[in-house]
C-alpha atoms as a PDB file:
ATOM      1  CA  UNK A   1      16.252  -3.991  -2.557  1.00  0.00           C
ATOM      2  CA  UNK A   2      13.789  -3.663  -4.927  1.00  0.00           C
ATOM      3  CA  UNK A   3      12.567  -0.941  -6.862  1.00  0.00           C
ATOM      4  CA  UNK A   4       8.809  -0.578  -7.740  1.00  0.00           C
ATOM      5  CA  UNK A   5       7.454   1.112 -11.371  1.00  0.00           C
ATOM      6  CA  UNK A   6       3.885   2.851 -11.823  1.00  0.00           C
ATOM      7  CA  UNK A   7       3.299   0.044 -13.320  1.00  0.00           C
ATOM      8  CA  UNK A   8       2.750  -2.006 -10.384  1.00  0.00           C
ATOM      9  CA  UNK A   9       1.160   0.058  -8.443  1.00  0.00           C
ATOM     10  CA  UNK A  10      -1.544   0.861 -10.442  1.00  0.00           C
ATOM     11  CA  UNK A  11      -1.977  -3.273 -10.718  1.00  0.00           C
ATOM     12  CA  UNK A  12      -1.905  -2.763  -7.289  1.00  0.00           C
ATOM     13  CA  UNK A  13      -4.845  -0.322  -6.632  1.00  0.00           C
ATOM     14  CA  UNK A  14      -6.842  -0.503  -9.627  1.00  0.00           C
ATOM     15  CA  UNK A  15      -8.942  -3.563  -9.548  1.00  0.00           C
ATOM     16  CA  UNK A  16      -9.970  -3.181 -12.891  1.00  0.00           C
ATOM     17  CA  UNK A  17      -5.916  -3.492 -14.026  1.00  0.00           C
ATOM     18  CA  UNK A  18      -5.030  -6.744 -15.939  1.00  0.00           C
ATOM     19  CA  UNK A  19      -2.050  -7.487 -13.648  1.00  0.00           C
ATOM     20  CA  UNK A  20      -3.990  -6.982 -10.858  1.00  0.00           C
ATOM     21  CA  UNK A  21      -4.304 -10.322  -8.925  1.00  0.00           C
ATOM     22  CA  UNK A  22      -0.922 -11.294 -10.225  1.00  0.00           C
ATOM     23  CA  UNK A  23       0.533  -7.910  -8.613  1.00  0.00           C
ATOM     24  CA  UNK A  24      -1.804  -8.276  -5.401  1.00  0.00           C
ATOM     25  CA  UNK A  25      -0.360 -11.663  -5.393  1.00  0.00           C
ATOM     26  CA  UNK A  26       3.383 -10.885  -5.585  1.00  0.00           C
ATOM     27  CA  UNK A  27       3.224  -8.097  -3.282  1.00  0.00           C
ATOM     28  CA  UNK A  28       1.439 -10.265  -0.871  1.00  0.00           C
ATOM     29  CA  UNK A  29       4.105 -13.363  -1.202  1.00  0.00           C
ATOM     30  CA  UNK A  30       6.829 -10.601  -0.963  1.00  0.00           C
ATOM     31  CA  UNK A  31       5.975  -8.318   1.590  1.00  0.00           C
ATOM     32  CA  UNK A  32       9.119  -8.584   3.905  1.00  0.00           C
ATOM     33  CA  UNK A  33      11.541  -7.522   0.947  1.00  0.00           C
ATOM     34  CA  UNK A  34      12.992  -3.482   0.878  1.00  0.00           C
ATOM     35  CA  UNK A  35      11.344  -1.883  -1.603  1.00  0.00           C
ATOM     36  CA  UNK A  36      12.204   1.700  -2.817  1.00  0.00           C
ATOM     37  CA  UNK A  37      10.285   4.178  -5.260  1.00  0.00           C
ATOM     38  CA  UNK A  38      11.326   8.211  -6.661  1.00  0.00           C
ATOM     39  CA  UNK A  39       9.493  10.559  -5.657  1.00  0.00           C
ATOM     40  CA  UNK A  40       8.658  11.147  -9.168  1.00  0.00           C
ATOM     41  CA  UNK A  41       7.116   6.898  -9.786  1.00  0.00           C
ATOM     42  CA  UNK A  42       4.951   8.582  -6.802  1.00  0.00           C
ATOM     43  CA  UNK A  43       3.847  11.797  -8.408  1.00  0.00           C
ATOM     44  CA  UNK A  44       2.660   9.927 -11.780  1.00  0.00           C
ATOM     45  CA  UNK A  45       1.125   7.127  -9.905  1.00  0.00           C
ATOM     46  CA  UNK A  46      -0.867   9.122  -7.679  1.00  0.00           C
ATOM     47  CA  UNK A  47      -1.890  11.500 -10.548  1.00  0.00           C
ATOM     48  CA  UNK A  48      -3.437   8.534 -12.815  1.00  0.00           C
ATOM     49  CA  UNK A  49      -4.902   7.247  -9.648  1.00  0.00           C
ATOM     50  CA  UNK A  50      -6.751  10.278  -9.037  1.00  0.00           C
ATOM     51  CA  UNK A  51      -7.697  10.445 -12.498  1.00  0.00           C
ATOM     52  CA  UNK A  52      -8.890   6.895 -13.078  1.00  0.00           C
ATOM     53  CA  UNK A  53      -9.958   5.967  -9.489  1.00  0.00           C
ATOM     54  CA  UNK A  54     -10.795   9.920  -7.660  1.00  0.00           C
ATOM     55  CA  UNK A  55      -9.167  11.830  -4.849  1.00  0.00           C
ATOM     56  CA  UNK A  56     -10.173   9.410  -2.149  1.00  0.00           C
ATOM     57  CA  UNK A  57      -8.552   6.544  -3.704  1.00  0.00           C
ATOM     58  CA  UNK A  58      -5.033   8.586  -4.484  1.00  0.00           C
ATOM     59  CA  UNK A  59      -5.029   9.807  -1.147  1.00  0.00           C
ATOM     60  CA  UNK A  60      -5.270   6.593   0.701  1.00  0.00           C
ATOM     61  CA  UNK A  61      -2.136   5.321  -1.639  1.00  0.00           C
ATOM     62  CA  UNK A  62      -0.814   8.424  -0.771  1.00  0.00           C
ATOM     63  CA  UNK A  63      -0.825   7.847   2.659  1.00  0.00           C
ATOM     64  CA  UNK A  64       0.465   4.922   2.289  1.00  0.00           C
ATOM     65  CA  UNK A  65       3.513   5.684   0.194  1.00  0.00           C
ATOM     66  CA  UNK A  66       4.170   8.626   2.607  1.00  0.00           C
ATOM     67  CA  UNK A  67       4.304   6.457   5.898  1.00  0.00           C
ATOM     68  CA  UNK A  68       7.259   5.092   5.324  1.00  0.00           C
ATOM     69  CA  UNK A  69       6.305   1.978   6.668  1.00  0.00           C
ATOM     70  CA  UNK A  70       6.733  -0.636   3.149  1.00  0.00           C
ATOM     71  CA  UNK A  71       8.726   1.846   0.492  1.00  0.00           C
ATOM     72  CA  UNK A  72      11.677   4.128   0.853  1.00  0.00           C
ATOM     73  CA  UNK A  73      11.031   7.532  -1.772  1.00  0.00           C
ATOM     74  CA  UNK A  74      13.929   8.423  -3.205  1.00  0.00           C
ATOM     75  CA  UNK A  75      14.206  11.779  -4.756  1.00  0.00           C
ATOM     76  CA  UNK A  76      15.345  12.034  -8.205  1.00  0.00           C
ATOM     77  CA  UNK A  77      18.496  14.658  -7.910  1.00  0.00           C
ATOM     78  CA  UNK A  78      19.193  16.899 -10.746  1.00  0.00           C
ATOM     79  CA  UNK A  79      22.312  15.231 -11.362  1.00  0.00           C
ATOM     80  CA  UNK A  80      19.741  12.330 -12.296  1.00  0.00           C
ATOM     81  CA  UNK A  81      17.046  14.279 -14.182  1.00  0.00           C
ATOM     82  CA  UNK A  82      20.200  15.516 -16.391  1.00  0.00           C
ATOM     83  CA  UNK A  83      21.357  11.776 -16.501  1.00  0.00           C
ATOM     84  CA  UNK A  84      17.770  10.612 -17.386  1.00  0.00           C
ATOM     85  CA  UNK A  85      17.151  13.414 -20.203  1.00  0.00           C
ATOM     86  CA  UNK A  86      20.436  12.169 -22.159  1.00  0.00           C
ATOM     87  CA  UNK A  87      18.879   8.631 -21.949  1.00  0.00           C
ATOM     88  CA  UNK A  88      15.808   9.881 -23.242  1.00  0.00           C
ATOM     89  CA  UNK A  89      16.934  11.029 -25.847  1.00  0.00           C
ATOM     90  CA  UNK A  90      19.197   8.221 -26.836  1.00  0.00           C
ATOM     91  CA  UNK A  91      16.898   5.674 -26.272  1.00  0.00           C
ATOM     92  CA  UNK A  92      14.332   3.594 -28.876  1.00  0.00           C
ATOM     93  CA  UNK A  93      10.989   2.777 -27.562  1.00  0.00           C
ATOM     94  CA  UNK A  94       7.851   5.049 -27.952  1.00  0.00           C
ATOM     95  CA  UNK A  95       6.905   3.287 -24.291  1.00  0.00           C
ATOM     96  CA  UNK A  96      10.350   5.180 -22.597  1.00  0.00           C
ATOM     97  CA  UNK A  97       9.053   7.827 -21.020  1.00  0.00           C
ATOM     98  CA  UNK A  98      11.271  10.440 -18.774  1.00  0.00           C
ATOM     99  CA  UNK A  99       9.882   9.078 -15.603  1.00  0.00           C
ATOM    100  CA  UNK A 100      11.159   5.351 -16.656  1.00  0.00           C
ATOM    101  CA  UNK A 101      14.635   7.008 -18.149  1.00  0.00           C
ATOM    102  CA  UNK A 102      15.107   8.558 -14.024  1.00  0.00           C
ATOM    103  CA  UNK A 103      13.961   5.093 -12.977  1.00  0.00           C
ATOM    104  CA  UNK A 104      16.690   3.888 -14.881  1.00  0.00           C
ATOM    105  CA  UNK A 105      19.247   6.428 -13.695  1.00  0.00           C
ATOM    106  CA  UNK A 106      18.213   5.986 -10.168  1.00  0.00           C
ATOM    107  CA  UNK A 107      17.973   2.258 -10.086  1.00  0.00           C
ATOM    108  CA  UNK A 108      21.589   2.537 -11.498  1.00  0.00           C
ATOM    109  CA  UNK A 109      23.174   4.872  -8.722  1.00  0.00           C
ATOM    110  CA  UNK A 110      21.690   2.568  -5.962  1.00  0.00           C
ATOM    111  CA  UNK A 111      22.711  -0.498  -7.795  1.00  0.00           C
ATOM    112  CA  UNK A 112      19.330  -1.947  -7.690  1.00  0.00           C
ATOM    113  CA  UNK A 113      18.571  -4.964 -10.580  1.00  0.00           C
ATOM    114  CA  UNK A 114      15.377  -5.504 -10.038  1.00  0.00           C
ATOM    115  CA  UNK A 115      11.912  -3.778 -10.338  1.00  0.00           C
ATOM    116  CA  UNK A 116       8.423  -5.360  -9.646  1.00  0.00           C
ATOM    117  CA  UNK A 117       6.646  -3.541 -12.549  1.00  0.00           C
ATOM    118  CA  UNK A 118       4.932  -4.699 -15.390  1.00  0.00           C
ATOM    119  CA  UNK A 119       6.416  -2.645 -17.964  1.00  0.00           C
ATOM    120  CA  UNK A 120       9.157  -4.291 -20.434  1.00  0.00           C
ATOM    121  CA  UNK A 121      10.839  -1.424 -21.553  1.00  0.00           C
ATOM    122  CA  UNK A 122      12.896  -2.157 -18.139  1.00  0.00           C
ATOM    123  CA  UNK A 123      14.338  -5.330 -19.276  1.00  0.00           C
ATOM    124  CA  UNK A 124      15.074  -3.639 -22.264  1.00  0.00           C
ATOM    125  CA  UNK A 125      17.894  -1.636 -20.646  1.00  0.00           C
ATOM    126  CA  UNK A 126      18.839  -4.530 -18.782  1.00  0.00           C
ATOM    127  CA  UNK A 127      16.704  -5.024 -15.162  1.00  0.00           C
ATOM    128  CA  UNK A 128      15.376  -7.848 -13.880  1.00  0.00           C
ATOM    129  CA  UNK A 129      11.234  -7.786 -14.123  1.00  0.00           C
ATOM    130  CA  UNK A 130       9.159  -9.484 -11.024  1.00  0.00           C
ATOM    131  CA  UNK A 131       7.426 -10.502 -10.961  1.00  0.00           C
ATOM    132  CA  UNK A 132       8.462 -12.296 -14.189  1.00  0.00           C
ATOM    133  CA  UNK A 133       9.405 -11.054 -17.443  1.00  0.00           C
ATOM    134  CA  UNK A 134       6.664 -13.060 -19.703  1.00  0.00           C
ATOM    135  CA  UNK A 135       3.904 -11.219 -19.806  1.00  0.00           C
ATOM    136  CA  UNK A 136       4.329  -7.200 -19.377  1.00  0.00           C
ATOM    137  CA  UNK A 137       3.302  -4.044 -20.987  1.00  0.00           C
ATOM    138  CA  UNK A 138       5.100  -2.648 -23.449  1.00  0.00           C
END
C-alpha cells in the first residue's frame, strides 16, 4: 500500500509542475499498486487545484479521487487530528504543515512506509519517498 501526498498530485495534474513528467511517469509505471489518500490530502489538493488550474480542472480530479476506482480515502479520525496537532507542535520544519503531521499519523496507524510525494519533510520523520528521495521539495 502506498500512500499518496498533495504533492504528487498536483505533479500529477498541473502540467506546469516541475515533477510533472517524473510523477506522470511513476504513476504510469505503477498503476497496479494500492494506493490510499485522507480525505483531508483530498480537500487541500483539490482546493489549490481549483485555485491554480479552475473549477473544471478540480472537479475532474475530483471525480476521479471519488470513484474509488485507483485510491482508497481514508478519513482522518479525531483520535488522529489530536495525534497530528501534538506532532505539530513538536516538530522542526517550517514545510510541516498539519495536513502532512495527519499524513504522518495516518500513514502510522495503517502501517504504511511509503508515500509517492515529492515533499521531503516525509523522509524526515522516517517514510520512504517514491518515487525517489533525491530530488523533492522541501
Amino acid at each position: 500500500m502506498i500512500f499518496v501526498d498533495t504533492s504528487a498530485f498536483i505533479a500529477l495534474t498541473f502540467s506546469k509542475d516541475s515533477f510533472h513528467s517524473k510523477g506522470v511517469s511513476w504513476w504510469e509505471d505503477n498503476k497496479k499498486e494500492s494506493f490510499v489518500t485522507t480525505n483531508i490530502v483530498a480537500i487541500e489538493t483539490l482546493g489549490w487545484i481549483r485555485y491554480k488550474c479552475g473549477k473544471r480542472i478540480a472537479i475532474e480530479a475530483g471525480e476521479r479521487f471519488y470513484s474509488g476506482q485507483d485510491l482508497n480515502i481514508i478519513k482522518v479520525s479525531p483520535d488522529d487530528e489530536k495525534e497530528a496537532w501534538k506532532s505539530f507542535k513538536k516538530l522542526n520544519g517550517d514545510g510541516i504543515s498539519m495536513v502532512d503531521c495527519a499524513s504522518f499519523v495516518v500513514m502510522k496507524r495503517l502501517k504504511i512506509k511509503k508515500v509517492f510525494t515529492f515533499d521531503k519533510d516525509f523522509e524526515k520523520v522516517g517514510f520512504t519517498l517514491l518515487p525517489n528521495s533525491r530530488s523533492g521539495r522541501e
